[in-house]
N, C-alpha and C. Protein backbone atom coordinates (compact mmCIF):
# COMPACT_ATOMS: atom_id res chain seq x y z
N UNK A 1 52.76 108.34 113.12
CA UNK A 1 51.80 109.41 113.30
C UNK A 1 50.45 108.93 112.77
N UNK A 2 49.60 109.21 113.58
CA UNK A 2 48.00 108.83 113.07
C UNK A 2 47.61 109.37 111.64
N UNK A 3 46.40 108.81 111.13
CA UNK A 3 46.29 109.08 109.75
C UNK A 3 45.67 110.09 109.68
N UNK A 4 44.91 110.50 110.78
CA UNK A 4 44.15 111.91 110.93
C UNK A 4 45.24 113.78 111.28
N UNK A 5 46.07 113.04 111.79
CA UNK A 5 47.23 114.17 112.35
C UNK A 5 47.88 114.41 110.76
N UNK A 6 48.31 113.00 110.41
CA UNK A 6 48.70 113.45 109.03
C UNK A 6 48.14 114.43 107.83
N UNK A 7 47.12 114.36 108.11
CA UNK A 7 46.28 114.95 106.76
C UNK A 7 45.67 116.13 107.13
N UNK A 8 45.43 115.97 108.64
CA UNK A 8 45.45 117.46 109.43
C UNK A 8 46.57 118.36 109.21
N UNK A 9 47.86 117.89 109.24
CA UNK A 9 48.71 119.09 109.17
C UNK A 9 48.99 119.56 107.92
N UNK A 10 49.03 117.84 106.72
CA UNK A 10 48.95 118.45 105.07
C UNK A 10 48.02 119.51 104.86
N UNK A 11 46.86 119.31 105.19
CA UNK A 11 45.73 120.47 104.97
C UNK A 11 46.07 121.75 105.81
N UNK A 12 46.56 121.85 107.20
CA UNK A 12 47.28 123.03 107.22
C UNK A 12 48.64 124.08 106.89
N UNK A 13 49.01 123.35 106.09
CA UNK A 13 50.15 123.38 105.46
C UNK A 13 49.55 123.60 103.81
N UNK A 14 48.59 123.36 103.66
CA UNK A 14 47.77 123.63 102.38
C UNK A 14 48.15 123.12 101.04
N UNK A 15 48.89 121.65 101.61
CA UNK A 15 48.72 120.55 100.73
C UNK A 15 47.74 119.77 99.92
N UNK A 16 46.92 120.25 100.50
CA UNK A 16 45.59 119.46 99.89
C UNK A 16 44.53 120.86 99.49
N UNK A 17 44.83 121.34 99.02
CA UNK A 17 44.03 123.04 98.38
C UNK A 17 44.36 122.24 96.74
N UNK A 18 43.10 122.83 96.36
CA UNK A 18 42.69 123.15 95.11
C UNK A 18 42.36 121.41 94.49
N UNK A 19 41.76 121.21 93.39
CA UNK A 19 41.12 120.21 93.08
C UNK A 19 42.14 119.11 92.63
N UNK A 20 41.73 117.90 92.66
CA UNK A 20 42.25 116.79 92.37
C UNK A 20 41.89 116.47 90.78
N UNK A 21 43.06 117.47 90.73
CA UNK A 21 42.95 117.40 88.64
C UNK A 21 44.71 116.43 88.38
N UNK A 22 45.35 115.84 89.24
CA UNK A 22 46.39 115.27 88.63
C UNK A 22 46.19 113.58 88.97
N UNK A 23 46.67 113.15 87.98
CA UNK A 23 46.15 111.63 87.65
C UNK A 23 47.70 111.11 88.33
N UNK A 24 47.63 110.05 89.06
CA UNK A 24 48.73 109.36 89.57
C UNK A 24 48.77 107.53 89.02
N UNK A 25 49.18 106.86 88.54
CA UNK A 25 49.35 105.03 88.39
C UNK A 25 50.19 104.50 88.36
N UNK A 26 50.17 103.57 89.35
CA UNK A 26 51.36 102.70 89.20
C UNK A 26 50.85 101.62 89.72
N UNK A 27 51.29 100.16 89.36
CA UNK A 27 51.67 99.05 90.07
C UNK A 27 52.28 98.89 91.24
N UNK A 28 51.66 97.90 92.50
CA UNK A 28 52.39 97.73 93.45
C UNK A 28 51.95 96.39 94.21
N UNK A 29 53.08 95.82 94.72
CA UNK A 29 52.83 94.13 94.97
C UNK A 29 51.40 94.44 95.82
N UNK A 30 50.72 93.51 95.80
CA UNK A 30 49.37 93.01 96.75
C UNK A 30 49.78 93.22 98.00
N UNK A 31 50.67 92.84 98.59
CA UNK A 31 50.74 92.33 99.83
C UNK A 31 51.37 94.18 100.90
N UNK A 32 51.65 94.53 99.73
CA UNK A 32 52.39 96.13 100.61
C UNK A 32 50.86 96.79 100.46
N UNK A 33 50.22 96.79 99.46
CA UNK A 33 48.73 97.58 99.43
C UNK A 33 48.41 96.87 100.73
N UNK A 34 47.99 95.66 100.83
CA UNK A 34 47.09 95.80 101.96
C UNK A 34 47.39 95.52 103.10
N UNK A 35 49.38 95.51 103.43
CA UNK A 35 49.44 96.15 104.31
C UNK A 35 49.07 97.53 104.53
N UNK A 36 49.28 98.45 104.10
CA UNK A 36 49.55 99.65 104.32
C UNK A 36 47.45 99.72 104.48
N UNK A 37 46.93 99.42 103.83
CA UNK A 37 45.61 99.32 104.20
C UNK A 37 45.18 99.16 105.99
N UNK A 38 45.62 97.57 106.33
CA UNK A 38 45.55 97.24 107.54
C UNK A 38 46.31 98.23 108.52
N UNK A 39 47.17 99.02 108.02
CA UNK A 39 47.84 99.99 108.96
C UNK A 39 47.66 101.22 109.15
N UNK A 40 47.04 101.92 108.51
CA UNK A 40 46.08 103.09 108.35
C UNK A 40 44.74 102.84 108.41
N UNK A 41 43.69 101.74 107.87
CA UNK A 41 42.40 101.71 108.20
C UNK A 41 42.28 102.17 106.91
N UNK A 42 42.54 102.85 105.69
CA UNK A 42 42.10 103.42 104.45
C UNK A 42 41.72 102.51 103.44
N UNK A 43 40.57 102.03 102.93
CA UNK A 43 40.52 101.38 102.22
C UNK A 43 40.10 101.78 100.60
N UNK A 44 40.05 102.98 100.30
CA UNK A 44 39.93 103.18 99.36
C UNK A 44 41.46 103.76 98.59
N UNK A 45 42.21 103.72 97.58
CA UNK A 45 43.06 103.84 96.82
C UNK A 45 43.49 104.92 96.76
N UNK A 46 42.25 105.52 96.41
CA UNK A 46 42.70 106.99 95.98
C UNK A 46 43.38 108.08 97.69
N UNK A 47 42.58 107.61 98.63
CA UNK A 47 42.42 108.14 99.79
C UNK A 47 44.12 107.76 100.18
N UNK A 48 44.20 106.06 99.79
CA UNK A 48 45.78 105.71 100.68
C UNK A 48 46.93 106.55 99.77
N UNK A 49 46.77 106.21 98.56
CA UNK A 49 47.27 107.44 97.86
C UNK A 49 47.89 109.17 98.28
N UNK A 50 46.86 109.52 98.20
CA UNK A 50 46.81 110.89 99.55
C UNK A 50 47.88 110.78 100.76
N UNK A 51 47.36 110.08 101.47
CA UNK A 51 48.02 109.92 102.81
C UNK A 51 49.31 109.28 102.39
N UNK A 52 49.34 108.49 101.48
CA UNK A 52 51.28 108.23 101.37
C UNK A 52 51.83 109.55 100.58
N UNK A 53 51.28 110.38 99.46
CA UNK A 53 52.14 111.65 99.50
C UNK A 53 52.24 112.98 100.49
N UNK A 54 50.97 112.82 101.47
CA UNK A 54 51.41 113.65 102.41
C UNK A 54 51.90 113.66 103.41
N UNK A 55 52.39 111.91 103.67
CA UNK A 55 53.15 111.65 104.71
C UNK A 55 54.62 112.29 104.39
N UNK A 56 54.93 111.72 103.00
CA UNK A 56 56.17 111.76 101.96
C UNK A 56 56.35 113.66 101.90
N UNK A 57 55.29 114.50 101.91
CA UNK A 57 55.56 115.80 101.45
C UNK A 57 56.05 116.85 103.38
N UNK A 58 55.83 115.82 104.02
CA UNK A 58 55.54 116.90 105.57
C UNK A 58 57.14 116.63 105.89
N UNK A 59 57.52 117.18 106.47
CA UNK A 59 59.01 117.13 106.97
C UNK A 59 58.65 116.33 108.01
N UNK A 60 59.80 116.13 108.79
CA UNK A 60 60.27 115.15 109.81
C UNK A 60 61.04 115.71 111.02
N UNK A 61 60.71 116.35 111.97
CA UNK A 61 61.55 116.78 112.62
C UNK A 61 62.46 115.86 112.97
N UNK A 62 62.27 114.74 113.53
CA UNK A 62 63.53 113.89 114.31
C UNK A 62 64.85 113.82 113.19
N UNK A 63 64.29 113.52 111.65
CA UNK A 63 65.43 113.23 110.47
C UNK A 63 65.86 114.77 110.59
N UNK A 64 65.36 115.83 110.37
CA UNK A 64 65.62 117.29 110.45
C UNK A 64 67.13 117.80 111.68
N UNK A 65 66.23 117.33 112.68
CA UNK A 65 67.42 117.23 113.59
C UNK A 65 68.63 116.43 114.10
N UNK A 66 68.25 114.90 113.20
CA UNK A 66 69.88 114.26 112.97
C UNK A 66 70.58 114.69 112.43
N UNK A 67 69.81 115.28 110.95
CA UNK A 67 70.65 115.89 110.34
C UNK A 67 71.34 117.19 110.32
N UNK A 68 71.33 117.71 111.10
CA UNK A 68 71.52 119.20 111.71
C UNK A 68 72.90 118.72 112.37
N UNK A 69 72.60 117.41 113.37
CA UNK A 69 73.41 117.36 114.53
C UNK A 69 74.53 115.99 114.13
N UNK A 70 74.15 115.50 112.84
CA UNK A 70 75.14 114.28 112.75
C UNK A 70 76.47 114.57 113.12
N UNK A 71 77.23 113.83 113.81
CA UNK A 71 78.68 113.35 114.03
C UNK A 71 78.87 114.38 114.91
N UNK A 72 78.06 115.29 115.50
CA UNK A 72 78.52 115.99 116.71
C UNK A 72 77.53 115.44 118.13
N UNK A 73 78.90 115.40 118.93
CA UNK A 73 78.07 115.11 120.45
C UNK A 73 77.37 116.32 120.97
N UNK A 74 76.48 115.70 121.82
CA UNK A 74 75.54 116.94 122.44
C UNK A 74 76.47 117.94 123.53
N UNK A 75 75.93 118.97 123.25
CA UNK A 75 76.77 120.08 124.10
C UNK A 75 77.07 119.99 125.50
N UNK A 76 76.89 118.83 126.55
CA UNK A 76 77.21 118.47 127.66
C UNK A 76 77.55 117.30 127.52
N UNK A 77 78.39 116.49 126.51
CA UNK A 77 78.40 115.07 126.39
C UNK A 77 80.32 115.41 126.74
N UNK A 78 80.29 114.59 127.56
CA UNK A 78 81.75 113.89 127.87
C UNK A 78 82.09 112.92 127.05
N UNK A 79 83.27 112.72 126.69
CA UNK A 79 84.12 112.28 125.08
C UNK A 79 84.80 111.32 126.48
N UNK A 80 85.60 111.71 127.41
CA UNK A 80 86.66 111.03 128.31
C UNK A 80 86.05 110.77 129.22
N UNK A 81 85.96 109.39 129.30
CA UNK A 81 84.85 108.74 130.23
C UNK A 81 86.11 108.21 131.60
């Protein structure tokens, strides 16, 4: 999903309301930062930051609906082929 859709729906979902009063740090190898840089276009920290917890906070429909439907076949699926 684009980085703009993402943060579009966090913000309608009202993930991103009220001020940026919580402090986040951690270490992380070089090479995953700037991938994840080159793959979003975000080059500031704080910003990629953002966008990896509101990727992490939005649900998923496709996982939503495996998991709904694991180990059952679809309601017109033939078993005896």
């Amino acid at each position: 999903m684009p980085k703009s859709s993402i943060l579009a729906e966090a913000r309608r979902s009202g993930l991103l309301e009220g001020n940026r009063s919580q402090h986040i740090s951690f270490r992380a190898p070089p090479a995953l930062i700037e991938a994840a840089k080159r793959a979003t276009g975000v080059q500031s920290m704080t910003e990629l930051g953002i966008l990896g917890l509101a990727t992490l906070a939005q649900s998923d429909e496709v996982v939503a609906f495996m998991t709904r439907t694991r180990g059952r076949p679809g309601k017109y699926r033939k078993l005896d082929v």
